[in-house]
N, C-alpha and C. Protein backbone atom coordinates (compact mmCIF):
# COMPACT_ATOMS: atom_id res chain seq x y z
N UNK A 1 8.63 13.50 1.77
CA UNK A 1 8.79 12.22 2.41
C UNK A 1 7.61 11.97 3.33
N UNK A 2 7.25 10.60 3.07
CA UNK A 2 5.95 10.63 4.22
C UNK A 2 6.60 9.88 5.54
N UNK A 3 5.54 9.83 6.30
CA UNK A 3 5.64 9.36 7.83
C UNK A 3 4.91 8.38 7.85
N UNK A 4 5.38 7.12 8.90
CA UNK A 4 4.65 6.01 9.66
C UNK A 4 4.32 5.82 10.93
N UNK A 5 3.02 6.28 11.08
CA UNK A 5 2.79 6.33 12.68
C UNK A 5 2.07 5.05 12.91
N UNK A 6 2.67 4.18 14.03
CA UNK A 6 1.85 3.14 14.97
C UNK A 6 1.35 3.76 16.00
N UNK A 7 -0.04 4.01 16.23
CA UNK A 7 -0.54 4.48 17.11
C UNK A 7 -1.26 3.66 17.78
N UNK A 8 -1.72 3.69 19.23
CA UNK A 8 -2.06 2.71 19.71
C UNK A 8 -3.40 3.51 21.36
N UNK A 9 -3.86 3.03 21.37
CA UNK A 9 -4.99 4.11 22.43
C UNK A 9 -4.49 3.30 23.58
N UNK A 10 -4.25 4.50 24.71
CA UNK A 10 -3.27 4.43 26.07
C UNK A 10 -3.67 3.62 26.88
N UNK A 11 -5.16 2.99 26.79
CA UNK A 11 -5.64 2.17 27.72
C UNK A 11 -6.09 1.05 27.15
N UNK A 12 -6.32 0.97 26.11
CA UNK A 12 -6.67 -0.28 25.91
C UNK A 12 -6.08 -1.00 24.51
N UNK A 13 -5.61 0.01 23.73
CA UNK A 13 -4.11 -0.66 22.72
C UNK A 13 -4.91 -0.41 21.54
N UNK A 14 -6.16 -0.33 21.14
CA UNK A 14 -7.06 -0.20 20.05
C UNK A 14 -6.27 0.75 19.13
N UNK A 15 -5.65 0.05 18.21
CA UNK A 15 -5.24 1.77 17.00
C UNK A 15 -4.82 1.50 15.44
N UNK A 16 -3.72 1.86 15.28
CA UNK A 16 -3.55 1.93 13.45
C UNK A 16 -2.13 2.02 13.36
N UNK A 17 -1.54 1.68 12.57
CA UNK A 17 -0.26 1.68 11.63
C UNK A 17 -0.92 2.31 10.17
N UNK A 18 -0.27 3.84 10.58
CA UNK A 18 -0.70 4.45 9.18
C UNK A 18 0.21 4.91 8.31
N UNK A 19 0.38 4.95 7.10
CA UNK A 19 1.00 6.12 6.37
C UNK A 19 0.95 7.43 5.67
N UNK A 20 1.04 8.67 5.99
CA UNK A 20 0.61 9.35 6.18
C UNK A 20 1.97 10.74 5.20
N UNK A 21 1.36 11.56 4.06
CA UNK A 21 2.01 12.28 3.55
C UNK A 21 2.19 12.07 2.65
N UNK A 22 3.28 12.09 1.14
CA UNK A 22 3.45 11.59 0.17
C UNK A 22 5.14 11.23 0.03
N UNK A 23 5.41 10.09 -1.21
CA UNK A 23 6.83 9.89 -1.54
C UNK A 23 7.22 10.62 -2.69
N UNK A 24 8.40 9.80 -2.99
CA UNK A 24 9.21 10.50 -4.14
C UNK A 24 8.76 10.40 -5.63
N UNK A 25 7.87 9.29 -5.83
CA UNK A 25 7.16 9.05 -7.09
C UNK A 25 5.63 9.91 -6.87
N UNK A 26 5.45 10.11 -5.93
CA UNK A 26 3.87 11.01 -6.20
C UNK A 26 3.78 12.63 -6.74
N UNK A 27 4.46 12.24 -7.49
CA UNK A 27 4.22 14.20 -8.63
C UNK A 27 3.11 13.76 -8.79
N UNK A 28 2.54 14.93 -9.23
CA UNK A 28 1.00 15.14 -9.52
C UNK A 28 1.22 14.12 -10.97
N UNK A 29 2.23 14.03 -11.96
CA UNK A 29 1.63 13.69 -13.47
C UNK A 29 1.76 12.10 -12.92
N UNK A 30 2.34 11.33 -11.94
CA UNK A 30 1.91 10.22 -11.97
C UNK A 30 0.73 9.90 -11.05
N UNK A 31 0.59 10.74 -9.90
CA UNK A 31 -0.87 10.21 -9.29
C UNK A 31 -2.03 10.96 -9.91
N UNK A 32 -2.22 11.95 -10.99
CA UNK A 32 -3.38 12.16 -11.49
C UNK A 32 -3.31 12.06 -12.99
N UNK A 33 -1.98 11.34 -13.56
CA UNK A 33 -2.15 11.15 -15.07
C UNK A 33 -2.42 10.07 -15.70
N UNK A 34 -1.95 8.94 -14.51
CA UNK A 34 -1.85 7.45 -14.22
C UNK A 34 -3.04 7.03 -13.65
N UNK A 35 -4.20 6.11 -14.55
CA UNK A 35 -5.33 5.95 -13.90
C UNK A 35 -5.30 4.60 -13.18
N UNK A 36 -3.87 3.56 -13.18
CA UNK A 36 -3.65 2.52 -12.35
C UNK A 36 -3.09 3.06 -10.96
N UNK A 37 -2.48 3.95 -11.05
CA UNK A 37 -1.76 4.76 -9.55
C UNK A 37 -2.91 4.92 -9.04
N UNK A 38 -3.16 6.35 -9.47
CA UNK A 38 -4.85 6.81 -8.79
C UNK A 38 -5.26 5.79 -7.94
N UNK A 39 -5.97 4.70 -9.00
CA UNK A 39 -6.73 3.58 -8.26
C UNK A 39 -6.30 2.44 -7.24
N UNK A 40 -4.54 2.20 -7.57
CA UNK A 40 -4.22 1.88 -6.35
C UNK A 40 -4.15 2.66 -4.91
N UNK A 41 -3.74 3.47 -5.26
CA UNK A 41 -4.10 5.03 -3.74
C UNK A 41 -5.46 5.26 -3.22
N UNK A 42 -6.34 5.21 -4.10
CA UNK A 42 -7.82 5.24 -3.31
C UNK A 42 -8.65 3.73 -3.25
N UNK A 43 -8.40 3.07 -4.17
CA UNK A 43 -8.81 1.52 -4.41
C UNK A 43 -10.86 1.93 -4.47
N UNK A 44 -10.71 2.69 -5.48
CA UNK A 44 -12.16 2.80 -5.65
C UNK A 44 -12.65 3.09 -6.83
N UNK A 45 -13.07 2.55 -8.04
CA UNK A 45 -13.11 2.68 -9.62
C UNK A 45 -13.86 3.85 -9.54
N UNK A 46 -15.30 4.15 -9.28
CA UNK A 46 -15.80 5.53 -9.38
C UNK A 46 -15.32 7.11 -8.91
N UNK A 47 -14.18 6.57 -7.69
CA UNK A 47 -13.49 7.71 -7.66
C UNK A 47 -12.38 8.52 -8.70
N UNK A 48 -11.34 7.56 -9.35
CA UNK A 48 -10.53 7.41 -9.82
C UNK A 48 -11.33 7.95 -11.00
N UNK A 49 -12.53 6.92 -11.77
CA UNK A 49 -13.06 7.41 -12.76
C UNK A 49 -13.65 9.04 -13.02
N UNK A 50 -14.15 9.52 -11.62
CA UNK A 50 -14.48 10.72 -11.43
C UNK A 50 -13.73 11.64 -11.50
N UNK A 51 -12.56 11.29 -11.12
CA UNK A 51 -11.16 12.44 -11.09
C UNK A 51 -10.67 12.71 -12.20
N UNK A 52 -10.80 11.04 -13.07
CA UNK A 52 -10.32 11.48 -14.52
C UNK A 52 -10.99 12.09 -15.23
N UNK A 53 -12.08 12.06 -15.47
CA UNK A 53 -12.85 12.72 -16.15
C UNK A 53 -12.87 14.67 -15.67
N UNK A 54 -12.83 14.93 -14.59
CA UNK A 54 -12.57 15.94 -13.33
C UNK A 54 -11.76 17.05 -14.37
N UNK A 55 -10.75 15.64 -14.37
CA UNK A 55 -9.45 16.48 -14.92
C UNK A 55 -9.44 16.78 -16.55
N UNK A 56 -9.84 15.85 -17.25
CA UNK A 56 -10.27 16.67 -18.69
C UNK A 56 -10.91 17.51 -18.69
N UNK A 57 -11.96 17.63 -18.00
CA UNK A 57 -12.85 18.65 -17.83
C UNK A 57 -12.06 20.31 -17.97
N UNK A 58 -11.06 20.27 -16.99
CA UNK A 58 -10.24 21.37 -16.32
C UNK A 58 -10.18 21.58 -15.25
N UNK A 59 -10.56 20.48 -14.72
CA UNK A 59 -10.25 20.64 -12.93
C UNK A 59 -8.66 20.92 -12.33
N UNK A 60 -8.11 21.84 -11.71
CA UNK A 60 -6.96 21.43 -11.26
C UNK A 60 -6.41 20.94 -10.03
N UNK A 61 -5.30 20.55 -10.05
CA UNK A 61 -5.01 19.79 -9.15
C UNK A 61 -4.56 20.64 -7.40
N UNK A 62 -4.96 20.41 -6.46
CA UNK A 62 -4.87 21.50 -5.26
C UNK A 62 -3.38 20.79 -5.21
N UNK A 63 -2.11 21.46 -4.76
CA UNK A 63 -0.98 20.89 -4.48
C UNK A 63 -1.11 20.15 -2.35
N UNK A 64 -2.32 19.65 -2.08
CA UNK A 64 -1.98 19.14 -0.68
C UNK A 64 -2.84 17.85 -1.01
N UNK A 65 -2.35 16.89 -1.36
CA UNK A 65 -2.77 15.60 -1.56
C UNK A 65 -1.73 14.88 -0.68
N UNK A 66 -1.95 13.36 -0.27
CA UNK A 66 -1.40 12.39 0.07
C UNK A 66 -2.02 11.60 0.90
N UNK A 67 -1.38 10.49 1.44
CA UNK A 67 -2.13 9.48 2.67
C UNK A 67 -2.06 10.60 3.96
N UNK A 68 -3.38 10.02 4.82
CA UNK A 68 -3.80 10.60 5.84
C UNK A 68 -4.59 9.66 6.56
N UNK A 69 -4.88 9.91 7.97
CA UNK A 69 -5.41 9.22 9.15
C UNK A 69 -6.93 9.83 8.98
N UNK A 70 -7.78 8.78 8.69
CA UNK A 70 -9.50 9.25 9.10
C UNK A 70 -9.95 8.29 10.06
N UNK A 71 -11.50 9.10 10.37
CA UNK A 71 -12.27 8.07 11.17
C UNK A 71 -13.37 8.58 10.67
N UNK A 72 -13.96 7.68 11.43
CA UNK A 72 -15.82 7.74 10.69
C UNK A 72 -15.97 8.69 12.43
N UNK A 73 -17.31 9.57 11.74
CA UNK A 73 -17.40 10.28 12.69
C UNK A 73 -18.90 9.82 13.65
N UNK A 74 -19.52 9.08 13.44
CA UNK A 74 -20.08 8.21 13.78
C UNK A 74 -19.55 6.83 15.16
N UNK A 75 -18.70 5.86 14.54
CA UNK A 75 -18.02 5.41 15.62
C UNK A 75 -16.51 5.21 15.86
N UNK A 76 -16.17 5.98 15.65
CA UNK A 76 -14.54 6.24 15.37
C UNK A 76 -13.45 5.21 14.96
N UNK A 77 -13.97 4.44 14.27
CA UNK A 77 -12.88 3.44 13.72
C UNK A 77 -11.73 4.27 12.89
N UNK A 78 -10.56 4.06 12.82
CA UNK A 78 -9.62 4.90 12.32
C UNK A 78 -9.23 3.90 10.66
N UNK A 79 -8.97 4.44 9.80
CA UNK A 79 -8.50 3.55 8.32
C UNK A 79 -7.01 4.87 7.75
N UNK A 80 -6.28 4.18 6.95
CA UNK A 80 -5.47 5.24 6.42
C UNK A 80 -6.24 5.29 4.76
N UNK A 81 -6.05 6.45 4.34
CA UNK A 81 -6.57 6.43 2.89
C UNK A 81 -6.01 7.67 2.42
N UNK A 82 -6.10 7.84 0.84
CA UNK A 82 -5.41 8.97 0.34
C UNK A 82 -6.57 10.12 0.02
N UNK A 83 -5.52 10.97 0.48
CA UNK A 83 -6.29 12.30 0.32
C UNK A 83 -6.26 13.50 -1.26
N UNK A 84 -7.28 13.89 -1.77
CA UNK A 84 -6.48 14.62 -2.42
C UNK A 84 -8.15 15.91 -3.26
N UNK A 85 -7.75 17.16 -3.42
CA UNK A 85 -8.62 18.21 -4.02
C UNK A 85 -8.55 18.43 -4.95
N UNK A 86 -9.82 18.52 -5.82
CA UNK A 86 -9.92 18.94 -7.46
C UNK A 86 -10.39 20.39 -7.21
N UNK A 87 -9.93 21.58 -7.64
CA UNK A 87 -10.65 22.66 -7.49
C UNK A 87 -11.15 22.99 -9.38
N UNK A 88 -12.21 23.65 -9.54
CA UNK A 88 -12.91 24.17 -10.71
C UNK A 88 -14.12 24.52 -10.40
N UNK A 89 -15.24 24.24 -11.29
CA UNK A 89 -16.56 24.77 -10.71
C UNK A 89 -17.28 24.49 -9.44
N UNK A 90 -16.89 23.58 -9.13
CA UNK A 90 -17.01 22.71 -7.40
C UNK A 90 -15.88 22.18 -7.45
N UNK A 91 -15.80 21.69 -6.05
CA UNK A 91 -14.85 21.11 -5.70
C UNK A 91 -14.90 19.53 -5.53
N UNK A 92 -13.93 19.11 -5.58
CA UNK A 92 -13.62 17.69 -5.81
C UNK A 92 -13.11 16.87 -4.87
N UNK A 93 -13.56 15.57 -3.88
CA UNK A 93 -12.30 14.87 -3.35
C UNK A 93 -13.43 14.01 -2.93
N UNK A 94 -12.08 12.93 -2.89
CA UNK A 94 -12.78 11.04 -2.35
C UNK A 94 -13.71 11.50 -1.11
N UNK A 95 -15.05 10.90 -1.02
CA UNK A 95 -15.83 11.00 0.05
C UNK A 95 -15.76 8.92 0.14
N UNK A 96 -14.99 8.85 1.28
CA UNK A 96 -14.76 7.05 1.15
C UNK A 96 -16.06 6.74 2.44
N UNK A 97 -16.47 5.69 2.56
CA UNK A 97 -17.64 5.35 3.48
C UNK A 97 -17.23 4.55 4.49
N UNK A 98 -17.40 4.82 5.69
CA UNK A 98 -17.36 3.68 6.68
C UNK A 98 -17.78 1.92 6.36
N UNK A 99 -16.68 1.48 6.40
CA UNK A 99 -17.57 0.24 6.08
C UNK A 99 -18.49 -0.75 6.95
N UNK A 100 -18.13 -0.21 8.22
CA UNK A 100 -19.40 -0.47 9.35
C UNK A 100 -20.76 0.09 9.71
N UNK A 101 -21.01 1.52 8.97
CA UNK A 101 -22.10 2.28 9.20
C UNK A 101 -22.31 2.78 7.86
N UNK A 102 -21.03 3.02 7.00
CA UNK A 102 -21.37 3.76 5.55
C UNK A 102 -21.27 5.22 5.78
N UNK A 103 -21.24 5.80 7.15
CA UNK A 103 -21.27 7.25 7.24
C UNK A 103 -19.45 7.85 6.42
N UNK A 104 -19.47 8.88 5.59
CA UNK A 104 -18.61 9.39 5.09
C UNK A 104 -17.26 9.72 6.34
N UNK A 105 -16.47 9.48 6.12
CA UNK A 105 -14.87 8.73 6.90
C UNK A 105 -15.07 10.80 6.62
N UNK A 106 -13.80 10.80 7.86
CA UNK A 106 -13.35 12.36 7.87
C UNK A 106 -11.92 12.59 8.19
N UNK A 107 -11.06 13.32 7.68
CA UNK A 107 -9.52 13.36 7.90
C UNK A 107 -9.25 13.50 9.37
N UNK A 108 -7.99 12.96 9.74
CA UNK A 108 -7.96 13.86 11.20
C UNK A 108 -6.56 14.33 11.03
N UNK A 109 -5.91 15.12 11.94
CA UNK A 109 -4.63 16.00 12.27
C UNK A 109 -4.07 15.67 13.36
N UNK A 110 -3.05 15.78 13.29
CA UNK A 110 -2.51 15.49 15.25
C UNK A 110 -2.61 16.75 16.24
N UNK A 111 -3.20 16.36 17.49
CA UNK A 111 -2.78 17.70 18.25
C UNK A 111 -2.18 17.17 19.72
N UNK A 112 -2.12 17.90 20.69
CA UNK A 112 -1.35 17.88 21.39
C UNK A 112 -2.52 17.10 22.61
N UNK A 113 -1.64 16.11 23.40
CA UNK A 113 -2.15 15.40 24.00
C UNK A 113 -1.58 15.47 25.47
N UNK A 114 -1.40 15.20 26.42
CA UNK A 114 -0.73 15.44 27.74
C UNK A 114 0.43 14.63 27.37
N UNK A 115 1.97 15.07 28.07
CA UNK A 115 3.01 14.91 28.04
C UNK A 115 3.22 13.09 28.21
N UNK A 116 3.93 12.92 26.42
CA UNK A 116 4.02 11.54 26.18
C UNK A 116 3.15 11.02 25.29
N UNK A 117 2.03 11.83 25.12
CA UNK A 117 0.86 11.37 24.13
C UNK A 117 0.46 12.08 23.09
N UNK A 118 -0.18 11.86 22.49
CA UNK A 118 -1.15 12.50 21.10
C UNK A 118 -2.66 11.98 21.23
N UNK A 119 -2.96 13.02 20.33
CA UNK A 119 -4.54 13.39 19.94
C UNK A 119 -4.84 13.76 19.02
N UNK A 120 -6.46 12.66 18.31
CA UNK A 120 -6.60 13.80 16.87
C UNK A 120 -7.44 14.05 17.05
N UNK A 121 -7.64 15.04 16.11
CA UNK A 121 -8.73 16.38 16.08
C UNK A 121 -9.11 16.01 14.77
N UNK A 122 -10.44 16.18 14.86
CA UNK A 122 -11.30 16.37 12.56
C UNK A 122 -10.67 17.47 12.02
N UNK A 123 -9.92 17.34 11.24
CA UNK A 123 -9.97 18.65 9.98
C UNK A 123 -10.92 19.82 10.28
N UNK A 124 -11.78 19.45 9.58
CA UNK A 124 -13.71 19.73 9.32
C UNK A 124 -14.01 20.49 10.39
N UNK A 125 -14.10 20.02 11.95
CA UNK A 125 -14.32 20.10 13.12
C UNK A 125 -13.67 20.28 14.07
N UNK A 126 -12.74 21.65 14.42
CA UNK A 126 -11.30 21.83 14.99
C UNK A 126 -12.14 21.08 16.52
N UNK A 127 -13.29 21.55 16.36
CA UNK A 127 -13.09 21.06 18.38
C UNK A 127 -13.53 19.81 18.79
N UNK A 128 -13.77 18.92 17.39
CA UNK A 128 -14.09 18.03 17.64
C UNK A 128 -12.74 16.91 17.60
N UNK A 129 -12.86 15.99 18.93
CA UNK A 129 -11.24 15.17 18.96
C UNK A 129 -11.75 13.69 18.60
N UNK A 130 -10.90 12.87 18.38
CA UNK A 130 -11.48 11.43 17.99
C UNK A 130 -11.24 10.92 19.47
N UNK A 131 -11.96 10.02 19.68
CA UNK A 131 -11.72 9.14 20.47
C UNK A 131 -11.97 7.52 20.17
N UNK A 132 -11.70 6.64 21.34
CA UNK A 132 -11.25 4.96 20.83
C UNK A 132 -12.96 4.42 21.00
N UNK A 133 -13.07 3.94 19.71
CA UNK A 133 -14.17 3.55 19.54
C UNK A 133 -14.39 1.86 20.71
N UNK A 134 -13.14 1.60 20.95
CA UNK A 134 -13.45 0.67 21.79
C UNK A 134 -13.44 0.91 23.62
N UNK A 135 -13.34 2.20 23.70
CA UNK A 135 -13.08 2.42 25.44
C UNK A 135 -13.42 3.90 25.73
N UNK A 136 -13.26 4.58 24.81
CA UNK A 136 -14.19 6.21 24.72
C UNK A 136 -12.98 7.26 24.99
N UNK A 137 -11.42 6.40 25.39
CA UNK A 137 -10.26 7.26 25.92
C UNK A 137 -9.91 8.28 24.37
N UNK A 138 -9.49 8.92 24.78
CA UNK A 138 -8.86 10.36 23.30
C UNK A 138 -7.55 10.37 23.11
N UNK A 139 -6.70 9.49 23.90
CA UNK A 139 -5.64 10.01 23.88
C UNK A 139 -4.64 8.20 23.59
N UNK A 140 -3.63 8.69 22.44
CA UNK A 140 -2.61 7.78 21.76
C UNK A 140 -1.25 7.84 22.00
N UNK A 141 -0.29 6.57 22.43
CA UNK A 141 0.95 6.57 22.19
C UNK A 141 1.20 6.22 20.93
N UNK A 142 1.99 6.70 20.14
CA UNK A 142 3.09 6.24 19.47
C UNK A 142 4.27 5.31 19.54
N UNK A 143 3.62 4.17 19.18
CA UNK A 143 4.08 2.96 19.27
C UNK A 143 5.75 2.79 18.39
N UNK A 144 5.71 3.51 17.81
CA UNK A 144 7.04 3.42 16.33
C UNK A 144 6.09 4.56 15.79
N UNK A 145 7.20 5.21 15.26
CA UNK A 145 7.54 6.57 14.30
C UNK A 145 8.39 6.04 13.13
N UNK A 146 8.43 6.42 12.05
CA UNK A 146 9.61 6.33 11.11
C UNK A 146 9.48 6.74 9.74
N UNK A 147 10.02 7.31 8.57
CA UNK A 147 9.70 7.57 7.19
C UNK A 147 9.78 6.53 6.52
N UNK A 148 9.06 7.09 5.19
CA UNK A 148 9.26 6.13 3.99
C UNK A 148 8.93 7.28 3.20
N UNK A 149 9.82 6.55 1.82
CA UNK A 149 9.66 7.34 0.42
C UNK A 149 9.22 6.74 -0.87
């Protein structure tokens, strides 16, 4: 079941309504067998095209795919987008671009923020935390929480 976080930055409101995890229709044979799924989840023809091909090849599928929270690491605009790993002779996954700078978008994680709040951290970069590209603050309420499937 995935999650819906409204997040919102503590001082000045700058944030995202994301969805984040996977539902009940995302088995692997419909988001990597289905080349209209795929492409609605990443909304990018060369990715989608890349994966398929990926996957005839013999690429397999890593079982930790789904929507996730990025930012460009550049100026921290936050986007939701889907995540997902091809492992075989290299490895495989959407590199999506900022569409304000073009610099390659990077996952983030939640971590712990002072009592009442949240914080993300890069994947990639445990010590590196995001902050609000509009006020420089690091730290998010959670505006609404809730699932979907």
């Amino acid at each position: 079941m995935g999650e819906i976080h409204d997040l919102h930055c503590t001082k000045c409101g700058y944030g995202i309504k994301a969805d984040t995890g996977i539902g009940m229709l995302y088995s692997p044979e419909n988001v990597f067998r289905n080349r209209q799924f795929l492409l609605d989840l990443v909304d990018n023809t060369k990715i989608t095209d890349q994966t398929m091909s990926l996957l005839k090849e013999g690429y397999e599928i890593n079982e930790d795919y789904g929507h996730a929270i990025y930012a460009c690491p550049n100026d921290f605009y936050l986007f939701d987008k889907f995540y997902f790993q091809l492992n075989g002779p290299n490895k495989f996954g959407p590199q999506y671009p900022c569409p304000y700078c073009q610099m390659t978008l990077e996952r983030l994680t939640f971590a712990k923020g002072n009592p009442g709040t949240t914080r993300l951290r890069f994947v990639k970069e445990p010590k590196k935390y995001w902050h609000c590209p509009k006020c420089g603050n690091d730290e998010l309420n959670e505006m609404a929480f809730g699932n979907w499937d």
